[in-house]
PDB file of N, CA and C in Angstrom:
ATOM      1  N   UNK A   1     -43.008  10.525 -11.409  1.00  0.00           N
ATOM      2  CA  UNK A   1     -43.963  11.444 -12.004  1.00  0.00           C
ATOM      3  C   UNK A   1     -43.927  11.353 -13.531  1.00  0.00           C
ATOM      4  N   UNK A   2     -42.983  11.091 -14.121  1.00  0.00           N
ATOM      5  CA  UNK A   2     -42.516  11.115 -15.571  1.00  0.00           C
ATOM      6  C   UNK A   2     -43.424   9.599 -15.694  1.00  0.00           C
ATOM      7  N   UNK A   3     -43.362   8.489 -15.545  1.00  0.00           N
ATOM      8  CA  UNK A   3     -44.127   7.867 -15.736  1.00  0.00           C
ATOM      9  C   UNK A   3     -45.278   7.728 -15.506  1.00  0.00           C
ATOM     10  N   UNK A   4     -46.196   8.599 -14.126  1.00  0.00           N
ATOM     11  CA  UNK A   4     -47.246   8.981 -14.322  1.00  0.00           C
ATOM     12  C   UNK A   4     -48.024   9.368 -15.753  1.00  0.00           C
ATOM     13  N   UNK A   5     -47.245  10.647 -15.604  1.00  0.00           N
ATOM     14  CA  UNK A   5     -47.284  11.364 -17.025  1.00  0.00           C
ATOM     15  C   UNK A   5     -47.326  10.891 -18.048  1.00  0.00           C
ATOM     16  N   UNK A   6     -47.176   9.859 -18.475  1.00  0.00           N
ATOM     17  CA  UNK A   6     -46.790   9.364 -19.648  1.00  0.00           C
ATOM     18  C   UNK A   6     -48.541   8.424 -20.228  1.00  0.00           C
ATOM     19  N   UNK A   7     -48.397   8.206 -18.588  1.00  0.00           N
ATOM     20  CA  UNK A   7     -49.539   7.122 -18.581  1.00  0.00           C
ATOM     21  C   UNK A   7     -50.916   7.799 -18.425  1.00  0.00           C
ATOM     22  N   UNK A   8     -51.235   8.938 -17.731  1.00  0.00           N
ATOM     23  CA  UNK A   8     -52.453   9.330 -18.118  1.00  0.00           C
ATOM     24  C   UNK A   8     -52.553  10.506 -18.980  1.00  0.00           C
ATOM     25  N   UNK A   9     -51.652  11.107 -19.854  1.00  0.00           N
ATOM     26  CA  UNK A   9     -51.783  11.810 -21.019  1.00  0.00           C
ATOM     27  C   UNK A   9     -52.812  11.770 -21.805  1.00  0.00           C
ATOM     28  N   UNK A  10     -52.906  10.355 -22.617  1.00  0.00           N
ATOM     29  CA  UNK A  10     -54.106   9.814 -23.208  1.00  0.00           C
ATOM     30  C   UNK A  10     -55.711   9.735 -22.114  1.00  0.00           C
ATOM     31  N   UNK A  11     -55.719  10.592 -21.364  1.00  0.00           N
ATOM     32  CA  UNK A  11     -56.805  10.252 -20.508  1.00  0.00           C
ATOM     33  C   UNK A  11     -57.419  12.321 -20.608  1.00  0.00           C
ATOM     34  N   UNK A  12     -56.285  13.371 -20.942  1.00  0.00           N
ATOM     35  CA  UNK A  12     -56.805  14.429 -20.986  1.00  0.00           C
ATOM     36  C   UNK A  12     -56.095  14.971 -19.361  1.00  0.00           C
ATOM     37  N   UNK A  13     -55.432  13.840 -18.619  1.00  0.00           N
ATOM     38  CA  UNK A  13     -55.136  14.829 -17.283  1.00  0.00           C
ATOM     39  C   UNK A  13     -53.822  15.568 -17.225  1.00  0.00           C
ATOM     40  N   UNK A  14     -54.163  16.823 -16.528  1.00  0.00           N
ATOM     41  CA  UNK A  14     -52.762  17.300 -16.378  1.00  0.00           C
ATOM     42  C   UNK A  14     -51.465  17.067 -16.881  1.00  0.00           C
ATOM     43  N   UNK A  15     -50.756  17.003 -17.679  1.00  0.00           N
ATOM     44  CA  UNK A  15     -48.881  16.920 -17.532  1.00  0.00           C
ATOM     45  C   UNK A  15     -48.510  17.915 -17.085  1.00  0.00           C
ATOM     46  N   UNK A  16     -48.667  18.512 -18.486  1.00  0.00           N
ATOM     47  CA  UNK A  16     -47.594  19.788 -18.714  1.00  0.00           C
ATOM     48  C   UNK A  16     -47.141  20.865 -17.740  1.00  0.00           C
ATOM     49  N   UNK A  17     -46.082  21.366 -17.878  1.00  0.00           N
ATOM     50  CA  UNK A  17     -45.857  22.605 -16.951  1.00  0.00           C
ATOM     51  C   UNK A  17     -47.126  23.665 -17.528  1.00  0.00           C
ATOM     52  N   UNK A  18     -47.421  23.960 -18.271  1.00  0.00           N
ATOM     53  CA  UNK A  18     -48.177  25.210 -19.263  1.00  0.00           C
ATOM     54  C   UNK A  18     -49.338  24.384 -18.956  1.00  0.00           C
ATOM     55  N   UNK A  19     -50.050  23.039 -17.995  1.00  0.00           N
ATOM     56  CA  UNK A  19     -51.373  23.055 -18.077  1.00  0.00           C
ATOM     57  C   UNK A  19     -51.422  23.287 -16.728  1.00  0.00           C
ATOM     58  N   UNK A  20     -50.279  23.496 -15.788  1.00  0.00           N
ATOM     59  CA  UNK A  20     -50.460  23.379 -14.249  1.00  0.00           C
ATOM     60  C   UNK A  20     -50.547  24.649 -13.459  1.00  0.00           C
ATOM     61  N   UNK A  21     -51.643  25.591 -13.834  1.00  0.00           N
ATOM     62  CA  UNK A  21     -51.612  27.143 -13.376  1.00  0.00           C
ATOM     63  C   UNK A  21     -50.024  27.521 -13.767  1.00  0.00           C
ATOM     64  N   UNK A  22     -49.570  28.090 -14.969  1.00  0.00           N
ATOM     65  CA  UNK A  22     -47.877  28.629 -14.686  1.00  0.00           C
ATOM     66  C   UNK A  22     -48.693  30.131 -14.137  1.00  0.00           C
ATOM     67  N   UNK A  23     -49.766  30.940 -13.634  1.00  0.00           N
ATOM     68  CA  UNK A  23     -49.720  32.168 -13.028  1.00  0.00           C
ATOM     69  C   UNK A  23     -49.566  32.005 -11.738  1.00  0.00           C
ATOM     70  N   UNK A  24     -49.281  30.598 -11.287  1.00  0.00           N
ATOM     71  CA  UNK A  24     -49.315  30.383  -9.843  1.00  0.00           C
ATOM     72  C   UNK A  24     -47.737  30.231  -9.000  1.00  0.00           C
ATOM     73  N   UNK A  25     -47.153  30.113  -8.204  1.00  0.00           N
ATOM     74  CA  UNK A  25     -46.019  29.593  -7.448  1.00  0.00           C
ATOM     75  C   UNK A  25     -46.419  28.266  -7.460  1.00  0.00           C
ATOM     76  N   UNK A  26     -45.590  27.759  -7.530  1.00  0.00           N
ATOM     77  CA  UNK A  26     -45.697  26.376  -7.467  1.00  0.00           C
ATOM     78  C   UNK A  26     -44.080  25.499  -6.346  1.00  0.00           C
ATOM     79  N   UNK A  27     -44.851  24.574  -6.193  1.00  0.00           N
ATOM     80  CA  UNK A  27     -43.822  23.662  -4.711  1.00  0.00           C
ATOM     81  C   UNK A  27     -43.640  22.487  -6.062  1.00  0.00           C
ATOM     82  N   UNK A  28     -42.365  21.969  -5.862  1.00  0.00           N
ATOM     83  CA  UNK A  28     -43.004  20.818  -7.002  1.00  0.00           C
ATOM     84  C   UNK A  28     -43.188  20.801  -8.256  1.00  0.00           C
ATOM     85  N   UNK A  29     -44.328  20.155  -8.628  1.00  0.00           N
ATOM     86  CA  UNK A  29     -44.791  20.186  -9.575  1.00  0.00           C
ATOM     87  C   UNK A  29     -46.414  20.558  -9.488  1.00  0.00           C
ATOM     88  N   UNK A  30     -46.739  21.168  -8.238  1.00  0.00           N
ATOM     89  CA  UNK A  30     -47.994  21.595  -7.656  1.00  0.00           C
ATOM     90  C   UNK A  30     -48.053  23.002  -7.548  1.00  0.00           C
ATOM     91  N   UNK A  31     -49.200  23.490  -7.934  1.00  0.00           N
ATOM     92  CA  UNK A  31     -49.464  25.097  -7.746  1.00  0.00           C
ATOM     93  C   UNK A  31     -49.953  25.172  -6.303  1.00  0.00           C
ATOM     94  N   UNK A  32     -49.292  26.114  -5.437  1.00  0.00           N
ATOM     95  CA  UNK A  32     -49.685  26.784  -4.198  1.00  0.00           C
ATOM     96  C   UNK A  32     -50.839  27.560  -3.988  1.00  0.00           C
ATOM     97  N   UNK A  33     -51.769  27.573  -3.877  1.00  0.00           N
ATOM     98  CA  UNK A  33     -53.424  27.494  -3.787  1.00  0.00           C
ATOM     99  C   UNK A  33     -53.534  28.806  -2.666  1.00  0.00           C
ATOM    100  N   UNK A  34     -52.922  28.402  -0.907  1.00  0.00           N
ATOM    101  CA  UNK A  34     -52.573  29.261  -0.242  1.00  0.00           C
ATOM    102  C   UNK A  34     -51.741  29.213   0.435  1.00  0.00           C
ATOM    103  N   UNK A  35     -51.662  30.166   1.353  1.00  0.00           N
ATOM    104  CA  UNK A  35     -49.832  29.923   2.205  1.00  0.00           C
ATOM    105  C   UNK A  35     -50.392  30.711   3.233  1.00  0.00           C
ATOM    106  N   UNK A  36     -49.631  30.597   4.820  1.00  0.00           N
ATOM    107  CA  UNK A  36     -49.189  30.938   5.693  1.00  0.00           C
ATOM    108  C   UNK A  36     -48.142  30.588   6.693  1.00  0.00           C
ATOM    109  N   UNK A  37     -47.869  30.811   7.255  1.00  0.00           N
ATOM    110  CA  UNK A  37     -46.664  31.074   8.534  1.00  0.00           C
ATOM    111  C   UNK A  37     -46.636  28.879   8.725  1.00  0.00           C
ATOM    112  N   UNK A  38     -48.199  28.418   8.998  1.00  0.00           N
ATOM    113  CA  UNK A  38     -47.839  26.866   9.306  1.00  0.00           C
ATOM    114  C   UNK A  38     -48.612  26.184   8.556  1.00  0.00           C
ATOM    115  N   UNK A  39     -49.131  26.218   7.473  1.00  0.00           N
ATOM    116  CA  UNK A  39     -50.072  25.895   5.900  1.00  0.00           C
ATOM    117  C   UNK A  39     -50.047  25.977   4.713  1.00  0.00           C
ATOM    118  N   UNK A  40     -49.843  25.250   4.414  1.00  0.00           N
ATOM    119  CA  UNK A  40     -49.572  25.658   3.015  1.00  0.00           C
ATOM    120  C   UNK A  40     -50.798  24.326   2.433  1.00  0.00           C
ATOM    121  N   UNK A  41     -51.090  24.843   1.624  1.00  0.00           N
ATOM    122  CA  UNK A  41     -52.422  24.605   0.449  1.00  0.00           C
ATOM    123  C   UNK A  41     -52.259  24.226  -1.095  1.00  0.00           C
ATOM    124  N   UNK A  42     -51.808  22.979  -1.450  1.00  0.00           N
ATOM    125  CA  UNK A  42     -51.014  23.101  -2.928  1.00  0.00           C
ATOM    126  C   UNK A  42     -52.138  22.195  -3.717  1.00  0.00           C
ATOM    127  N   UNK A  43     -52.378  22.015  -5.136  1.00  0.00           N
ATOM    128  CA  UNK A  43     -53.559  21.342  -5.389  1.00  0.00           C
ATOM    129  C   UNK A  43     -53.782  21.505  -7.114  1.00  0.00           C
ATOM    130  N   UNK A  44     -54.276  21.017  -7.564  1.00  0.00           N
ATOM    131  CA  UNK A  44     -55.005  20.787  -9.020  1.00  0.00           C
ATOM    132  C   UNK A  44     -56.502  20.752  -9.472  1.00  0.00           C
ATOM    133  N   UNK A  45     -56.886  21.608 -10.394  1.00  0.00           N
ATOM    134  CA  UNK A  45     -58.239  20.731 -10.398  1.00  0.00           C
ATOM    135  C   UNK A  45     -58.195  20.337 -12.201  1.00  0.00           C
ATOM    136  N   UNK A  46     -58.616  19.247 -12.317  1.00  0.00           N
ATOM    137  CA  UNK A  46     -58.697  18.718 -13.248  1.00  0.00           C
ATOM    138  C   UNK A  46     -60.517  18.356 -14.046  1.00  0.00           C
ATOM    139  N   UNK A  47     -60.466  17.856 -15.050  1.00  0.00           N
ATOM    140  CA  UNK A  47     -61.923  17.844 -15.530  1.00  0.00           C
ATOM    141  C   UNK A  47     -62.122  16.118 -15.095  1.00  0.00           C
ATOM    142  N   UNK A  48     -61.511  15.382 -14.379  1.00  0.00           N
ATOM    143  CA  UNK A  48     -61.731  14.325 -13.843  1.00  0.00           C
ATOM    144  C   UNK A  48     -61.702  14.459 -12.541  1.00  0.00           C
ATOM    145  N   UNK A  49     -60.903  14.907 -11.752  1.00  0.00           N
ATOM    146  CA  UNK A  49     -60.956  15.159 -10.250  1.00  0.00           C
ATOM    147  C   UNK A  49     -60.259  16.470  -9.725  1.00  0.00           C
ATOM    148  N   UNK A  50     -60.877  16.551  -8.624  1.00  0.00           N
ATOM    149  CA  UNK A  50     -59.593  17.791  -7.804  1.00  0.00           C
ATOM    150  C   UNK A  50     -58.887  17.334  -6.894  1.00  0.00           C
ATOM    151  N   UNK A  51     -57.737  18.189  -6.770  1.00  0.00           N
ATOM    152  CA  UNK A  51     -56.713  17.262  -5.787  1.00  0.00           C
ATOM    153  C   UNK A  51     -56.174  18.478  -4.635  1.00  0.00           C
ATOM    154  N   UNK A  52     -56.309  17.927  -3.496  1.00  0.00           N
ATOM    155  CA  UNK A  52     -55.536  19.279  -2.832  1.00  0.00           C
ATOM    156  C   UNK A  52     -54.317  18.107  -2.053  1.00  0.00           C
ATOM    157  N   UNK A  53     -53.441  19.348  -1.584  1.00  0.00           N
ATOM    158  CA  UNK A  53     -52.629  18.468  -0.704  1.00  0.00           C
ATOM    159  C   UNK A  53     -52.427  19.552   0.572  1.00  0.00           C
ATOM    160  N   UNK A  54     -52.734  19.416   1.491  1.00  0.00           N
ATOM    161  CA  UNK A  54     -52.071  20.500   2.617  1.00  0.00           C
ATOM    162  C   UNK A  54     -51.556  20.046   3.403  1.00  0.00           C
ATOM    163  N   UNK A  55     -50.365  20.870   3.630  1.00  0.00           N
ATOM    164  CA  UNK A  55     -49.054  20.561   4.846  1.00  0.00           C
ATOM    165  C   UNK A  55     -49.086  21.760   5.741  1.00  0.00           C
ATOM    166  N   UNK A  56     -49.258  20.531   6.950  1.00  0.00           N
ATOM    167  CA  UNK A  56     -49.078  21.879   7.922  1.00  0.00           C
ATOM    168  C   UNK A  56     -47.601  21.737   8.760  1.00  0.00           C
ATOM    169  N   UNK A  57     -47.279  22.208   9.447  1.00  0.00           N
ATOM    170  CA  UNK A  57     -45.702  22.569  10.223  1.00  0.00           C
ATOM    171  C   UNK A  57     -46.222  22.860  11.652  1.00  0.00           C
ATOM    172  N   UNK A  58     -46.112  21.917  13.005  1.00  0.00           N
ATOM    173  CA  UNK A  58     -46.554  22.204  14.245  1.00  0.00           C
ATOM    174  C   UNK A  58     -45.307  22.347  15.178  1.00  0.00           C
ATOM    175  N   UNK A  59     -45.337  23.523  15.836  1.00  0.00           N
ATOM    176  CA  UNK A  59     -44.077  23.236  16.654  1.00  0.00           C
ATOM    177  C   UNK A  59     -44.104  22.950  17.674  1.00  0.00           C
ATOM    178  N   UNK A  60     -43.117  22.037  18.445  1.00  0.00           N
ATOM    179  CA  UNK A  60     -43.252  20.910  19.460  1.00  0.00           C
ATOM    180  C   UNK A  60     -42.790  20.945  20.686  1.00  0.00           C
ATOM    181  N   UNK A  61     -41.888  22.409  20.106  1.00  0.00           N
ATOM    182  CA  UNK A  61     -40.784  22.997  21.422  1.00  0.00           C
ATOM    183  C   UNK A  61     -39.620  22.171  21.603  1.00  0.00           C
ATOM    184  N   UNK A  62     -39.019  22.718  22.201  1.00  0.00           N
ATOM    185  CA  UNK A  62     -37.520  22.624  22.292  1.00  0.00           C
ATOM    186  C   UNK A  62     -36.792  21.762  21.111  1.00  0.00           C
ATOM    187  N   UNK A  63     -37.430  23.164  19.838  1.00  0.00           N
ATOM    188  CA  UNK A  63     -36.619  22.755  18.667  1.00  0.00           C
ATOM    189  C   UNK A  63     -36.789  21.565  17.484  1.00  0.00           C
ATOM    190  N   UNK A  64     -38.233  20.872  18.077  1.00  0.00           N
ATOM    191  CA  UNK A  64     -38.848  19.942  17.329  1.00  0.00           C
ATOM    192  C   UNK A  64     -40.180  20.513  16.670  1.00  0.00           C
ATOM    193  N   UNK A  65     -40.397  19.896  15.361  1.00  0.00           N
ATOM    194  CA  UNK A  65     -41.235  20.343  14.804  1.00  0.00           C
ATOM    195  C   UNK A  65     -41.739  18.884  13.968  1.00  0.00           C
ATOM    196  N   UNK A  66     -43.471  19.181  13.768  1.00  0.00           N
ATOM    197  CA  UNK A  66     -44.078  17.832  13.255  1.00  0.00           C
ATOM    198  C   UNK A  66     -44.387  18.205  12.140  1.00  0.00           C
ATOM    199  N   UNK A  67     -44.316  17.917  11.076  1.00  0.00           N
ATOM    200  CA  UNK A  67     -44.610  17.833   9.447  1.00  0.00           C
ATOM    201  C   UNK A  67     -45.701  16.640   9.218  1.00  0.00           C
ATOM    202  N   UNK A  68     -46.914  17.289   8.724  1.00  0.00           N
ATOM    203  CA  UNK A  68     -48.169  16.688   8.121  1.00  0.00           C
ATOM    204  C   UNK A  68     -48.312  16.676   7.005  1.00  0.00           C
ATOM    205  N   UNK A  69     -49.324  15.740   6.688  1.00  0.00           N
ATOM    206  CA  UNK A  69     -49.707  15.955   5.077  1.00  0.00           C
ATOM    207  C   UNK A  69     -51.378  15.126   5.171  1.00  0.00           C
ATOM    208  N   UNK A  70     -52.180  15.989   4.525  1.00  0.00           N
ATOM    209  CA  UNK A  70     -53.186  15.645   4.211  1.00  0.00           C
ATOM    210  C   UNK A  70     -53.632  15.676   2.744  1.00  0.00           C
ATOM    211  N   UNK A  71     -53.969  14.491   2.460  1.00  0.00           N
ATOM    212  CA  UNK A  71     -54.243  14.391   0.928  1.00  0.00           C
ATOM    213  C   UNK A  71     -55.998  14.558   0.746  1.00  0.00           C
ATOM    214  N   UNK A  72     -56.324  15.129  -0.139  1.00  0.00           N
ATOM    215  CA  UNK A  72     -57.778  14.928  -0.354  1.00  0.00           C
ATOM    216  C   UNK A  72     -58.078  15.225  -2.161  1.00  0.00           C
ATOM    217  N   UNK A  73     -58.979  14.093  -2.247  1.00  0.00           N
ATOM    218  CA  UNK A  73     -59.356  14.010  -3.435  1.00  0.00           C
ATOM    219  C   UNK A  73     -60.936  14.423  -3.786  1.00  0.00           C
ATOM    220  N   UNK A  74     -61.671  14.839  -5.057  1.00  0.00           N
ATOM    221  CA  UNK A  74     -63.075  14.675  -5.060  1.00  0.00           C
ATOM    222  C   UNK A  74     -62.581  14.356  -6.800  1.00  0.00           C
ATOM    223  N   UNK A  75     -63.069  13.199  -6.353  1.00  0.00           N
ATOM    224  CA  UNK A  75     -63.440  12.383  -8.382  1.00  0.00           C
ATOM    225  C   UNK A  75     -64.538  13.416  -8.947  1.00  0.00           C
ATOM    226  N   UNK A  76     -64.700  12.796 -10.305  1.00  0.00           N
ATOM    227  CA  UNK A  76     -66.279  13.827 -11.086  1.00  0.00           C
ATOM    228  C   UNK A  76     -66.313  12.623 -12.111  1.00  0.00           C
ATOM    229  N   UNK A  77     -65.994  11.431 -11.915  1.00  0.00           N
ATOM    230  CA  UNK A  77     -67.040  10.750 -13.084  1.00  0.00           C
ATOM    231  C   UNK A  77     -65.640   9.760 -12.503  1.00  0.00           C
ATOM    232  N   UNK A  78     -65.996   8.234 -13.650  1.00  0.00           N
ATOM    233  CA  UNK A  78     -65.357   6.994 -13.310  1.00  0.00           C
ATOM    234  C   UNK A  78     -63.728   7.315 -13.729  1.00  0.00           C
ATOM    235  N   UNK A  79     -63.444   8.278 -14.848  1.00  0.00           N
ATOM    236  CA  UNK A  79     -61.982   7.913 -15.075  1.00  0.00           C
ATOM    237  C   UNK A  79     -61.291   8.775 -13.143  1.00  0.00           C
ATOM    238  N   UNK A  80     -61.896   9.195 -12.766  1.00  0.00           N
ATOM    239  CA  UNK A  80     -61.015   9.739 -11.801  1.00  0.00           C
ATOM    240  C   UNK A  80     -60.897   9.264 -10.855  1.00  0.00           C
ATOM    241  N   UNK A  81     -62.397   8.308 -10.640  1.00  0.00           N
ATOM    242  CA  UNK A  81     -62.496   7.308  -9.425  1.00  0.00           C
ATOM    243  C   UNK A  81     -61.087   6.248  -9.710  1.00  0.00           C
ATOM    244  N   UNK A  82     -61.276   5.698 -11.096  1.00  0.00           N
ATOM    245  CA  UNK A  82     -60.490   4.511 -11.535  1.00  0.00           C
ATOM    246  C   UNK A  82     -58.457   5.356 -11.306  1.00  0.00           C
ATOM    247  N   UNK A  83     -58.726   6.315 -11.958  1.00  0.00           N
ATOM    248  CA  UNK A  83     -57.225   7.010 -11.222  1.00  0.00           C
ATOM    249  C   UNK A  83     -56.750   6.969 -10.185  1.00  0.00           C
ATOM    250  N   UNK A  84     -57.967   7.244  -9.167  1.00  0.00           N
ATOM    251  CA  UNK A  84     -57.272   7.314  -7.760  1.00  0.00           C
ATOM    252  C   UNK A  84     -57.479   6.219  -7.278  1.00  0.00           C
ATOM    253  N   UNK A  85     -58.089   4.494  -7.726  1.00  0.00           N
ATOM    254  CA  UNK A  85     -57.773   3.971  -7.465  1.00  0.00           C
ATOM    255  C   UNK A  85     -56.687   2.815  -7.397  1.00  0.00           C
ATOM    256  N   UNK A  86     -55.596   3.183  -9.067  1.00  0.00           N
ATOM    257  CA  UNK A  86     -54.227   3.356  -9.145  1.00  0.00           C
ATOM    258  C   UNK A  86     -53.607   3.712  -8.749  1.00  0.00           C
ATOM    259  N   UNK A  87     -53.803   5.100  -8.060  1.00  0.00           N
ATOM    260  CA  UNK A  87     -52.458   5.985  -7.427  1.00  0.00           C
ATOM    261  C   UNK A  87     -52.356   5.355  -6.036  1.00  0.00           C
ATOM    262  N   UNK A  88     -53.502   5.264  -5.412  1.00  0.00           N
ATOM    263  CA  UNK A  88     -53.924   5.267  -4.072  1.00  0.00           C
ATOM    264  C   UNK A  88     -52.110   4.552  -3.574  1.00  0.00           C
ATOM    265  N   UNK A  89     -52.696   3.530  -3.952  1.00  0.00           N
ATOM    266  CA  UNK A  89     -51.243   2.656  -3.367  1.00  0.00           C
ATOM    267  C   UNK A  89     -49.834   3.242  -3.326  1.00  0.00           C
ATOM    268  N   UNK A  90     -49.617   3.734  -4.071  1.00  0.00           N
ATOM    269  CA  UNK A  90     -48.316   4.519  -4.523  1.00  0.00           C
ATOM    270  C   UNK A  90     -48.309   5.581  -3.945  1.00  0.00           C
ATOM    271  N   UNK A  91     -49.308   6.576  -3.428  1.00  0.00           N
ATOM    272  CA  UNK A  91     -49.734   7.918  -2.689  1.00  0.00           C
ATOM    273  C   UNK A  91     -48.847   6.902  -1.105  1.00  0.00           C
ATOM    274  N   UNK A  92     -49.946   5.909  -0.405  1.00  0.00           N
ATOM    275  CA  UNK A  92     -49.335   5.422   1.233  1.00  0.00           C
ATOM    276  C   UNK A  92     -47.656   5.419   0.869  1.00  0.00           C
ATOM    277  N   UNK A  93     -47.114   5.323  -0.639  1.00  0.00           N
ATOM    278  CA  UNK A  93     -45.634   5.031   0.083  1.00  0.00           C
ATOM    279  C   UNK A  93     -44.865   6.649  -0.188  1.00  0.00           C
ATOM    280  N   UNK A  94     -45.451   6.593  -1.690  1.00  0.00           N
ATOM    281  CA  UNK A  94     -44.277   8.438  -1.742  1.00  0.00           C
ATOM    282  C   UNK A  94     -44.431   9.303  -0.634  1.00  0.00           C
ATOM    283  N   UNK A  95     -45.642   9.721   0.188  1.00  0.00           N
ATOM    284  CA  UNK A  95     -46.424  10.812   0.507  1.00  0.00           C
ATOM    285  C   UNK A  95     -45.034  10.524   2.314  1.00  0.00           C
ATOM    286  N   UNK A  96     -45.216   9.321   2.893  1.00  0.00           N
ATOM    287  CA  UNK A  96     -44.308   9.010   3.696  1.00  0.00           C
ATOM    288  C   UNK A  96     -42.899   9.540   3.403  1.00  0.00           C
ATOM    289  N   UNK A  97     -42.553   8.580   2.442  1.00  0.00           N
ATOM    290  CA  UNK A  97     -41.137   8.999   1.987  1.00  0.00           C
ATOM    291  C   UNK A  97     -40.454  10.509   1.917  1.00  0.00           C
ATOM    292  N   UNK A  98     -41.496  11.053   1.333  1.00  0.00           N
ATOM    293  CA  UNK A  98     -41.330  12.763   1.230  1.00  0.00           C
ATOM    294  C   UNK A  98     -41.332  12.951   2.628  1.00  0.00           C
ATOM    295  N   UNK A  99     -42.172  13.155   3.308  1.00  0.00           N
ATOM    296  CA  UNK A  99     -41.888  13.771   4.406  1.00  0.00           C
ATOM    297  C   UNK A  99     -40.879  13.314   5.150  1.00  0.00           C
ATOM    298  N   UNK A 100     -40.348  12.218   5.069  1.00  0.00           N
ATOM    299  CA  UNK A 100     -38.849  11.512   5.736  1.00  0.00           C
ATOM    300  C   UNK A 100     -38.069  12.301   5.277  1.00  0.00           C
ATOM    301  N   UNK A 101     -37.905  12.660   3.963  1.00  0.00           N
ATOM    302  CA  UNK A 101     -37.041  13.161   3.394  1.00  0.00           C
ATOM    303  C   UNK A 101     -36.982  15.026   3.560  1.00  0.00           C
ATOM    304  N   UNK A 102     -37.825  15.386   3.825  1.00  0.00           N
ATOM    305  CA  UNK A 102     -38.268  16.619   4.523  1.00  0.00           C
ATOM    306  C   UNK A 102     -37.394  17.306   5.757  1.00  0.00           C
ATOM    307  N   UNK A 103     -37.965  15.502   6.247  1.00  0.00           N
ATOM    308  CA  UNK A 103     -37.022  15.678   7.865  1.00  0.00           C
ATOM    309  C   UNK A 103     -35.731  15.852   8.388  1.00  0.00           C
ATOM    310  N   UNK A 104     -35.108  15.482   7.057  1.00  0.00           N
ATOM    311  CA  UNK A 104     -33.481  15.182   7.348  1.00  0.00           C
ATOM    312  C   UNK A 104     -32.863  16.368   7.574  1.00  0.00           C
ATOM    313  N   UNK A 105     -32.216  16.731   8.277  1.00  0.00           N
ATOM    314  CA  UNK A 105     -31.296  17.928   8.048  1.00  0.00           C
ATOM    315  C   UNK A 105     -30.716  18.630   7.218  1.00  0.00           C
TER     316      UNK A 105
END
């Protein structure tokens, strides 16, 4: 993320803690949008794109439970298209990883 950061600064998007809703709870480095019992709703909107991320929690019975993640983007002009078509790649591997890492005990 620190190198994210670094790299689209000069573009006007997001870094800072003080540009990322601080009136909000935040997971992360993401403000929590909404919450319930198996949803949670975390997300950004920026003057290039909006970003949500929602995780849901399904239970599977006998003590198993499935962890989701849905990413969704809406661009608003080319720098955001051209962003997410940088991240994209890097989104299929972290977005996995996290939730592996979720899973562990």
């Amino acid at each position: 993320m620190t190198l994210r950061n670094v790299m689209v600064r000069p573009f006007g998007l997001k870094t800072r803690d003080e540009d990322l809703a601080p009136e909000l709870e935040r997971k992360g480095m993401f403000p929590v949008l909404s919450q319930s019992g198996q949803r949670m709703v975390l997300g950004l909107d920026d003057h290039h794109l909006d970003f949500r991320l929602l995780v849901e929690l399904t239970e599977l019975g006998g003590g198993r439970q499935e962890v989701s993640a849905t990413t969704l983007v809406k661009p608003h002009n080319w720098l955001g298209r051209t962003y997410l078509t940088i991240v994209l790649p890097f989104h299929r591997i972290i977005v996995p990883a996290m939730l592996a890492r979720a899973a562990k005990p």
